[in-house]
C-alpha atoms as a PDB file:
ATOM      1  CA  UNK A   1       0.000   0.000   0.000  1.00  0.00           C
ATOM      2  CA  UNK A   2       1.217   3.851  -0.664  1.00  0.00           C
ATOM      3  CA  UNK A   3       1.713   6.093   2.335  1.00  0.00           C
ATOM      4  CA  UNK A   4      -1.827   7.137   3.537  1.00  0.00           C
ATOM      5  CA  UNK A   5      -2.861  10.786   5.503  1.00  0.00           C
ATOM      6  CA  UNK A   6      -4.432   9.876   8.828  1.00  0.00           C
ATOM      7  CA  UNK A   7      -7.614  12.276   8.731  1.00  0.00           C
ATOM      8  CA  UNK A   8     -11.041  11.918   9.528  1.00  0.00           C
ATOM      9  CA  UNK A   9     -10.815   8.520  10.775  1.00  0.00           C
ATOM     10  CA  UNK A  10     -13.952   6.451  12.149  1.00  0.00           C
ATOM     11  CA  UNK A  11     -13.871   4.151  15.289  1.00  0.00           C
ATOM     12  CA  UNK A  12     -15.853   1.003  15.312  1.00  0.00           C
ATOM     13  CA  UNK A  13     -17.202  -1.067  17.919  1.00  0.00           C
ATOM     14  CA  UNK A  14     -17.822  -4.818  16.461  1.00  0.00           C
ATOM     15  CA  UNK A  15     -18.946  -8.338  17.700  1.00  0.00           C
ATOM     16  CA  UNK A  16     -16.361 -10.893  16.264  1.00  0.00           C
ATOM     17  CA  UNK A  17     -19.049 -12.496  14.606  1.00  0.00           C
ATOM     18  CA  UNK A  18     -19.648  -9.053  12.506  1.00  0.00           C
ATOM     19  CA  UNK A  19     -18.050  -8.355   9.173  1.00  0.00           C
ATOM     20  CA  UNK A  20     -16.009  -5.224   9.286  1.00  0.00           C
ATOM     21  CA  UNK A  21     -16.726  -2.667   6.775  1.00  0.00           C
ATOM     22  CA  UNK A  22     -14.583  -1.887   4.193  1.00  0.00           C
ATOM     23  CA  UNK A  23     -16.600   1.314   2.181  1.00  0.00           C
ATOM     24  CA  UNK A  24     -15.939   4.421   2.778  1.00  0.00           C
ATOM     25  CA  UNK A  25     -13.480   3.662   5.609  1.00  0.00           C
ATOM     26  CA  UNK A  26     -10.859   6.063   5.987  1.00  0.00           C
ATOM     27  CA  UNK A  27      -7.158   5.019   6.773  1.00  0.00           C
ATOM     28  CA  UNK A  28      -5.911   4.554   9.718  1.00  0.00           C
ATOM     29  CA  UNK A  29      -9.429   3.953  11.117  1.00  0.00           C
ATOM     30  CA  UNK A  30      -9.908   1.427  14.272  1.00  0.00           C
ATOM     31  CA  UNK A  31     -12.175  -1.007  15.333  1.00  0.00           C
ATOM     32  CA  UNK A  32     -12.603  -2.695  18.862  1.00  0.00           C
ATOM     33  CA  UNK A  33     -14.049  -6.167  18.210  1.00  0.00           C
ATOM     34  CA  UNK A  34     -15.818  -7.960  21.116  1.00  0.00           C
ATOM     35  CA  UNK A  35     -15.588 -11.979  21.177  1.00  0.00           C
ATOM     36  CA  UNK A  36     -18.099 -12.308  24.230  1.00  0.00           C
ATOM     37  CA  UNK A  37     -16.983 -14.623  26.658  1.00  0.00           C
ATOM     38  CA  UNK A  38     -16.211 -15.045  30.485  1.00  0.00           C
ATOM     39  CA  UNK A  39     -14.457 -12.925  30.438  1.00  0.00           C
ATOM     40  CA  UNK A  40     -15.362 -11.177  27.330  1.00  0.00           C
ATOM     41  CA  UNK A  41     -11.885 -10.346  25.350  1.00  0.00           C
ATOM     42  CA  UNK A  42     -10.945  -7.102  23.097  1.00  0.00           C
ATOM     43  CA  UNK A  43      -9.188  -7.126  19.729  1.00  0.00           C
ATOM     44  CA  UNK A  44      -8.364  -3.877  18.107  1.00  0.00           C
ATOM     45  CA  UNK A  45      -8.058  -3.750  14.541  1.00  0.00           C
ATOM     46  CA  UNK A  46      -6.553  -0.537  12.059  1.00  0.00           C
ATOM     47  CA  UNK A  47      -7.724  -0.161   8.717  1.00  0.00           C
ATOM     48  CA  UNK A  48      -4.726   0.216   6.562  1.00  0.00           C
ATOM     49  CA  UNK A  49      -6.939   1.617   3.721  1.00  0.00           C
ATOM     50  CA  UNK A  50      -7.171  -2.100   1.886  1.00  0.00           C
ATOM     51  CA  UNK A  51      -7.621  -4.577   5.008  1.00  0.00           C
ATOM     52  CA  UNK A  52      -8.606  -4.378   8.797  1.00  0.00           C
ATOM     53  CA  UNK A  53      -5.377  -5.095  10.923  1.00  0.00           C
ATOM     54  CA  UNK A  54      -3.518  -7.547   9.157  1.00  0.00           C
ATOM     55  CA  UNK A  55       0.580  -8.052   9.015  1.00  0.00           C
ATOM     56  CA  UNK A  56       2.949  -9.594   7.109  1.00  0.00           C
ATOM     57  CA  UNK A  57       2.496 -12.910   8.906  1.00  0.00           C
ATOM     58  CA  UNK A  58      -1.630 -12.407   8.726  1.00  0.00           C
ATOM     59  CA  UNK A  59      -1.747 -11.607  12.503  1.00  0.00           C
ATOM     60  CA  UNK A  60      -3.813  -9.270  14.130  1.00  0.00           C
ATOM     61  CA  UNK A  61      -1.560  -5.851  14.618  1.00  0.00           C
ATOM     62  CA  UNK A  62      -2.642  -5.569  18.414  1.00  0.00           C
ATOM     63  CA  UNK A  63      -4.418  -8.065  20.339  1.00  0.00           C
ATOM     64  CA  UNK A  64      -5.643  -6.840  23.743  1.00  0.00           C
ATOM     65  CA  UNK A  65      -6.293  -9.137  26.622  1.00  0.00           C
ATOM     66  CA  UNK A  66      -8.326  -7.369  29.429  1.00  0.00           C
ATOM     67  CA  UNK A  67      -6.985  -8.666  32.862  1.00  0.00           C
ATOM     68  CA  UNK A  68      -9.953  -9.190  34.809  1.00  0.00           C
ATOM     69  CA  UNK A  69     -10.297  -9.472  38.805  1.00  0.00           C
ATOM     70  CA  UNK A  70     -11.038 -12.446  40.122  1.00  0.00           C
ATOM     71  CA  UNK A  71     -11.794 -15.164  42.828  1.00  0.00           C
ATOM     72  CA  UNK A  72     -11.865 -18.636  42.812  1.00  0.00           C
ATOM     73  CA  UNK A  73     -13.162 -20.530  46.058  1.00  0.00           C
ATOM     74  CA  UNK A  74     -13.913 -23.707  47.642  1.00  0.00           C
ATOM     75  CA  UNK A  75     -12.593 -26.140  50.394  1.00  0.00           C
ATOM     76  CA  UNK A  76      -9.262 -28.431  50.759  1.00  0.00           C
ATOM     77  CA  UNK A  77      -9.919 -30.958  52.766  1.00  0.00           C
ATOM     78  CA  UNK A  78      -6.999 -32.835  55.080  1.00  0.00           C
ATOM     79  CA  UNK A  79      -8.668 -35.955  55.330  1.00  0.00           C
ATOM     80  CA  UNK A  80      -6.125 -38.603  57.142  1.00  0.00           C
ATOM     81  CA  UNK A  81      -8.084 -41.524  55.829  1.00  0.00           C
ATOM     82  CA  UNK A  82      -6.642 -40.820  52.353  1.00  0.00           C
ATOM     83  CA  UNK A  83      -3.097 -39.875  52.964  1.00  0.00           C
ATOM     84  CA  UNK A  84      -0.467 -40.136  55.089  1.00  0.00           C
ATOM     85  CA  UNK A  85      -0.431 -36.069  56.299  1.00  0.00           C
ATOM     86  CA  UNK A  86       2.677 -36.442  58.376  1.00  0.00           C
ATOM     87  CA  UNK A  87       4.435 -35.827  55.425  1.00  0.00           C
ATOM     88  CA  UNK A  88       4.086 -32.393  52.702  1.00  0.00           C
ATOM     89  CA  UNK A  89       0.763 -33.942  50.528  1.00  0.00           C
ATOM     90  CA  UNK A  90      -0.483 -31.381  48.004  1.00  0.00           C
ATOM     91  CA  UNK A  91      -3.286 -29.328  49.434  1.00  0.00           C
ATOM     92  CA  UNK A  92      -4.690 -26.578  46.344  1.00  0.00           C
ATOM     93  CA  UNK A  93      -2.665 -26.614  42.638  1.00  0.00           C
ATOM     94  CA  UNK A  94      -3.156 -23.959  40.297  1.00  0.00           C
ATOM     95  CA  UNK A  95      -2.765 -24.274  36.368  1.00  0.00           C
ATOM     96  CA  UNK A  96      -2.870 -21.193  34.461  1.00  0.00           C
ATOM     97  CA  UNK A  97      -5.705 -22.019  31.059  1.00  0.00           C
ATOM     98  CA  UNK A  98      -3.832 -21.598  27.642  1.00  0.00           C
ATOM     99  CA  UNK A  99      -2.361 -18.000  26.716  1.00  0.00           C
ATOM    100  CA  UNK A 100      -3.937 -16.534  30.179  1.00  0.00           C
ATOM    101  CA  UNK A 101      -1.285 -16.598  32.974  1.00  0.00           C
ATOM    102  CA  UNK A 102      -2.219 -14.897  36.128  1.00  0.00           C
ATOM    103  CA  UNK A 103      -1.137 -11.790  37.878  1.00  0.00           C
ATOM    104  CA  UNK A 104      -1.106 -10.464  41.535  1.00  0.00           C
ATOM    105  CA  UNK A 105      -2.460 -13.992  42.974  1.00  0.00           C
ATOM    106  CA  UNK A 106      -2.980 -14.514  46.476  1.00  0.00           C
ATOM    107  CA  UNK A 107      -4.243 -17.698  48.591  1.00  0.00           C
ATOM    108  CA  UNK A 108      -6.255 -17.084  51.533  1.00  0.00           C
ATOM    109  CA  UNK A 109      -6.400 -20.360  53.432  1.00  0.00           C
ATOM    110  CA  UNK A 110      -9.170 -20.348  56.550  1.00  0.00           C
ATOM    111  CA  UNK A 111      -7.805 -22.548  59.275  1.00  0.00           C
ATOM    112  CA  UNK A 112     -10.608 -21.784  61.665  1.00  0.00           C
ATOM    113  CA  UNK A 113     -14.062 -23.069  60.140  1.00  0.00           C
ATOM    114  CA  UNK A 114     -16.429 -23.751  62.809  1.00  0.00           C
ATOM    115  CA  UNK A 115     -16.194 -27.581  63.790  1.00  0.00           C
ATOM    116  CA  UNK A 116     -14.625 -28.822  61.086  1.00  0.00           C
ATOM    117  CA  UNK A 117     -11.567 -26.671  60.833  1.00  0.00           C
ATOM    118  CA  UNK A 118      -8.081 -27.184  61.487  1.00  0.00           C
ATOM    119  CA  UNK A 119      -8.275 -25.141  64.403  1.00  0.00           C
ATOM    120  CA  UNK A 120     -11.060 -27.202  65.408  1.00  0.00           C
ATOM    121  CA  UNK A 121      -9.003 -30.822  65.106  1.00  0.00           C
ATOM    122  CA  UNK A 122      -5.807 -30.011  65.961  1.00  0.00           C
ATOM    123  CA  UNK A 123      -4.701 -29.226  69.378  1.00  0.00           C
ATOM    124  CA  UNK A 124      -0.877 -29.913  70.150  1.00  0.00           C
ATOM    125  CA  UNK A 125      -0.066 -30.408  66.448  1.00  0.00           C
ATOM    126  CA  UNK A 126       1.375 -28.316  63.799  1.00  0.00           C
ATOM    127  CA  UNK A 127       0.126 -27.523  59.964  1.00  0.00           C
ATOM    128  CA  UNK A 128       3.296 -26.368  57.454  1.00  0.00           C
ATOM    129  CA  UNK A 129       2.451 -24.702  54.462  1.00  0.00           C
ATOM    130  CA  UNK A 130       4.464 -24.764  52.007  1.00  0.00           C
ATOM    131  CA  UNK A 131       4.447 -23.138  47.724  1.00  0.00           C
ATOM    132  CA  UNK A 132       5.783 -24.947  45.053  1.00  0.00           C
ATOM    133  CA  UNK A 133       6.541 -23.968  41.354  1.00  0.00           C
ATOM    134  CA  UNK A 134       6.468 -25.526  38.452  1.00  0.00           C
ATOM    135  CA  UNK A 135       9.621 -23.091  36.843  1.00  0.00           C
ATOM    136  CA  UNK A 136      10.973 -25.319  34.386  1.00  0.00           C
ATOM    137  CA  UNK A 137       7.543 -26.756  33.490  1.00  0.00           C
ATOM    138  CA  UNK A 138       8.384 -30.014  34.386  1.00  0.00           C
ATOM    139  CA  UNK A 139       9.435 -30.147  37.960  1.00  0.00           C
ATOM    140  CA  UNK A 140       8.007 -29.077  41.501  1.00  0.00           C
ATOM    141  CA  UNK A 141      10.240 -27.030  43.391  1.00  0.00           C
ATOM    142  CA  UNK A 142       9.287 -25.646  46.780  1.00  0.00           C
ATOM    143  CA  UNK A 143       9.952 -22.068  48.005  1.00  0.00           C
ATOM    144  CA  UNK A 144      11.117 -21.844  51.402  1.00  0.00           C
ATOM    145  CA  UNK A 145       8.057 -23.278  54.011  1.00  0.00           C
ATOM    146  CA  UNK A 146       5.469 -21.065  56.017  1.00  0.00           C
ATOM    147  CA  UNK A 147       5.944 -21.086  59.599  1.00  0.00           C
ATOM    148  CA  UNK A 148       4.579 -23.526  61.477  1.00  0.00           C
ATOM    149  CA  UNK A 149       1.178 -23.317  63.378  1.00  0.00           C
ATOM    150  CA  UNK A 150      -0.439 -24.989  65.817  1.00  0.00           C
ATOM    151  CA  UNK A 151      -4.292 -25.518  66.098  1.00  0.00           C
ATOM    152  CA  UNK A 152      -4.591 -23.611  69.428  1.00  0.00           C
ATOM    153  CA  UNK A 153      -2.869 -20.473  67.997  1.00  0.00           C
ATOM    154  CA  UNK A 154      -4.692 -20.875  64.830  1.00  0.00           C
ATOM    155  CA  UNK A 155      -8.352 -19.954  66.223  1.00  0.00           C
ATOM    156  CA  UNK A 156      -9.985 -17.404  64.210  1.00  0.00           C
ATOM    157  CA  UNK A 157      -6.961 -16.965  61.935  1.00  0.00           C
ATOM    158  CA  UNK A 158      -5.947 -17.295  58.378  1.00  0.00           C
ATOM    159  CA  UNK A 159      -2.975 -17.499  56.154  1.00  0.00           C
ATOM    160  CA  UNK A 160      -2.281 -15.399  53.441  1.00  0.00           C
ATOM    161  CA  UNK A 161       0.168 -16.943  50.934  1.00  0.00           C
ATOM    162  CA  UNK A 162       1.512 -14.669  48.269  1.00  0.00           C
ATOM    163  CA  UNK A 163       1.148 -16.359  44.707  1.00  0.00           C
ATOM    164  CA  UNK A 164       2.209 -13.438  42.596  1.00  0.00           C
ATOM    165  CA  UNK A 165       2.469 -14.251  39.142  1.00  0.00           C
ATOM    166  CA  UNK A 166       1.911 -17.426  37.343  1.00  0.00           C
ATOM    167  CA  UNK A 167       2.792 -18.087  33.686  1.00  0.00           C
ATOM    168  CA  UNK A 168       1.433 -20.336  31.637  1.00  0.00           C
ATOM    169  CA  UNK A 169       4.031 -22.818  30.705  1.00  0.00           C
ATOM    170  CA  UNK A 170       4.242 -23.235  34.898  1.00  0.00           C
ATOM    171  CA  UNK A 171       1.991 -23.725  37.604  1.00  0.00           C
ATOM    172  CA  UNK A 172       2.172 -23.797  41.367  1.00  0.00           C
ATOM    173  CA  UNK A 173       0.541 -25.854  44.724  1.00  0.00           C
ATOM    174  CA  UNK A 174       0.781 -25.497  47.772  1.00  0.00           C
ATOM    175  CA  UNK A 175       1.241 -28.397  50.117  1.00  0.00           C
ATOM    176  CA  UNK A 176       0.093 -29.288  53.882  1.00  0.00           C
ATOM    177  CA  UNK A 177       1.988 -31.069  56.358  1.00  0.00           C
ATOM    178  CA  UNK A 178       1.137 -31.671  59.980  1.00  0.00           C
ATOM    179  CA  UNK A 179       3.955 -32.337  62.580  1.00  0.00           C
ATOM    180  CA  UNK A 180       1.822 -35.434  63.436  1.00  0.00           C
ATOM    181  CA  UNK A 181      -1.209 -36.928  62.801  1.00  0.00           C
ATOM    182  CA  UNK A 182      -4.356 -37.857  65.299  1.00  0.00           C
ATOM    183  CA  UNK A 183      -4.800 -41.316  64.641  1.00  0.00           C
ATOM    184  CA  UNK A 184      -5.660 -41.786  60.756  1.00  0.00           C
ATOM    185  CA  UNK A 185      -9.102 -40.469  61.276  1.00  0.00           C
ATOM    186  CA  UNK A 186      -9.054 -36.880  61.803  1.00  0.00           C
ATOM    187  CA  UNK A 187     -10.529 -34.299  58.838  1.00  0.00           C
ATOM    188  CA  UNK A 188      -9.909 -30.844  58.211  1.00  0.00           C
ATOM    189  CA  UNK A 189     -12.099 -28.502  56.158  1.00  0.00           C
ATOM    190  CA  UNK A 190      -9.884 -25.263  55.096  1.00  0.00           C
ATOM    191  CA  UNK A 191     -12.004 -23.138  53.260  1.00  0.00           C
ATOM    192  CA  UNK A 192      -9.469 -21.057  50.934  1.00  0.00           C
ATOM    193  CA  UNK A 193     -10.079 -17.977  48.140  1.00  0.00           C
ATOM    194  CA  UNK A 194      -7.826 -17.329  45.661  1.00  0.00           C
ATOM    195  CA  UNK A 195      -7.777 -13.397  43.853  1.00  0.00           C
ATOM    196  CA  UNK A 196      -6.131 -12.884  40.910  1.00  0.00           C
ATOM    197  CA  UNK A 197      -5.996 -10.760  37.845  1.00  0.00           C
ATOM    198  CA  UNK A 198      -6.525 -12.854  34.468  1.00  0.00           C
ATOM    199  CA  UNK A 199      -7.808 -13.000  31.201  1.00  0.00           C
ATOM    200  CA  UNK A 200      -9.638 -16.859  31.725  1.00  0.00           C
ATOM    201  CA  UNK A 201      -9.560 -18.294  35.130  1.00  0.00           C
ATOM    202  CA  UNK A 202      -7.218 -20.950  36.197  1.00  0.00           C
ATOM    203  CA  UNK A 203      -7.511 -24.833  37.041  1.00  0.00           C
ATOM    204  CA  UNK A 204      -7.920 -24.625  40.715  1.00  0.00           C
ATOM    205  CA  UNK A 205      -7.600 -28.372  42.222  1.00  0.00           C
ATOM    206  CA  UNK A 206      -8.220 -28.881  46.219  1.00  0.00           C
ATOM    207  CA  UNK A 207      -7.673 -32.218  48.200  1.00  0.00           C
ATOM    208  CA  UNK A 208     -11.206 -33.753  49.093  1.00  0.00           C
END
C-alpha cells in the first residue's frame, strides 16, 4: 500500500461475529471487536486503507487481553483416611488455562471453620504450608516453608500466601503437612479464596 494521511478517521465497535466494513473507511481507522466470553476479550483492529489489521504474517496488529479481577473458592480438605499427612501432601494446585497466565495472585487459606476446621481438630499439632513452582515446566520445586502453626494459635486466623504471578508454561501448589497426625481419622475442612488478575480463570484443584 502507498503512504496514507491519517484524517477523519472512524472508530468502530464490532462483535467478532460481525463483518467489518470496508466502504468508505478512511485510513488509519480502528475497530474494537468484542468476542463475548467469560471474560469477554478485546481485539483492536486498524484499517490500513485495503484490510482491517492484518501483518505480514496475517496476525492481528494488536491483540488486547483485558486482565480481569477475580476469585476462585472452595474447600481443601486434610482428610487422614486418604493420605499419610505427616508428610508435605499437596493441598490446592493452580494451572494457568492456555495463553492466560495470572497476575497479583494470592491464597487465603481459613484454618478456623467452625467444627470442622483445622483449628477445630488439631490441638498440640502443627500444619506447614508450604508453595511450590512448576519453573521449568516439568518439575516441583518448593519455596522456602510457612511457619509452622499450631491448632490452638490458629483460632480465628488465616494465612495469606503470596502467589504473585503465574505463567502459563508453569503452575504452582501449595502443600500441607502436619507435625503429626491424630490417629488416621481426623478431617480438616480449610475453606481457601484465591484473587487474581486474568484473562480466563485458572484450574484450581483442592484435596477432598
Amino acid at each position: 500500500m502507498a503512504v496514507q494521511v491519517v484524517s477523519g478517521v472512524s472508530h468502530y465497535v464490532c462483535l467478532s461475529s460481525d463483518t467489518k466494513p470496508t466502504t468508505g473507511v478512511p485510513a488509519g481507522s480502528t475497530c474494537r471487536e468484542v468476542t463475548l466470553g467469560t471474560p469477554n476479550t478485546v481485539r483492536l483492529w486498524v484499517y490500513d486503507g485495503t484490510e482491517w489489521g492484518q501483518n505480514a504474517d496475517g496476525g492481528d496488529v494488536v491483540d488486547i487481553n483485558l486482565l480481569v479481577p477475580r476469585s476462585s473458592t472452595g474447600t481443601a480438605v486434610l482428610d487422614e483416611s486418604k493420605a499419610d499427612w505427616s508428610s508435605a501432601q499437596d493441598l490446592i494446585t493452580i494451572a494457568p488455562q492456555t495463553g492466560a497466565a495470572i497476575r497479583e495472585a494470592y491464597l487465603d487459606i481459613d484454618l478456623a471453620k467452625a467444627a470442622t476446621g483445622f483449628a477445630a481438630g488439631y490441638a498440640a499439632q502443627t500444619l506447614t504450608l508450604q508453595v511450590w513452582r512448576k519453573t521449568d515446566q516439568t518439575n516441583y520445586h518448593g519455596e522456602a516453608p510457612q511457619t509452622a502453626i499450631s491448632g490452638t494459635n490458629a483460632a480465628n486466623r488465616i494465612i495469606r500466601i503470596p502467589i504473585g504471578m503465574v505463567a502459563v508454561t508453569s503452575a504452582v501448589k501449595v502443600t500441607a503437612k502436619l507435625s503429626a497426625e491424630n490417629g488416621g481419622s481426623t478431617i480438616a475442612n480449610m475453606p481457601y479464596e484465591l484473587t487474581y488478575l486474568a484473562t480466563l480463570a485458572p484450574t484450581v484443584t483442592a484435596a477432598t
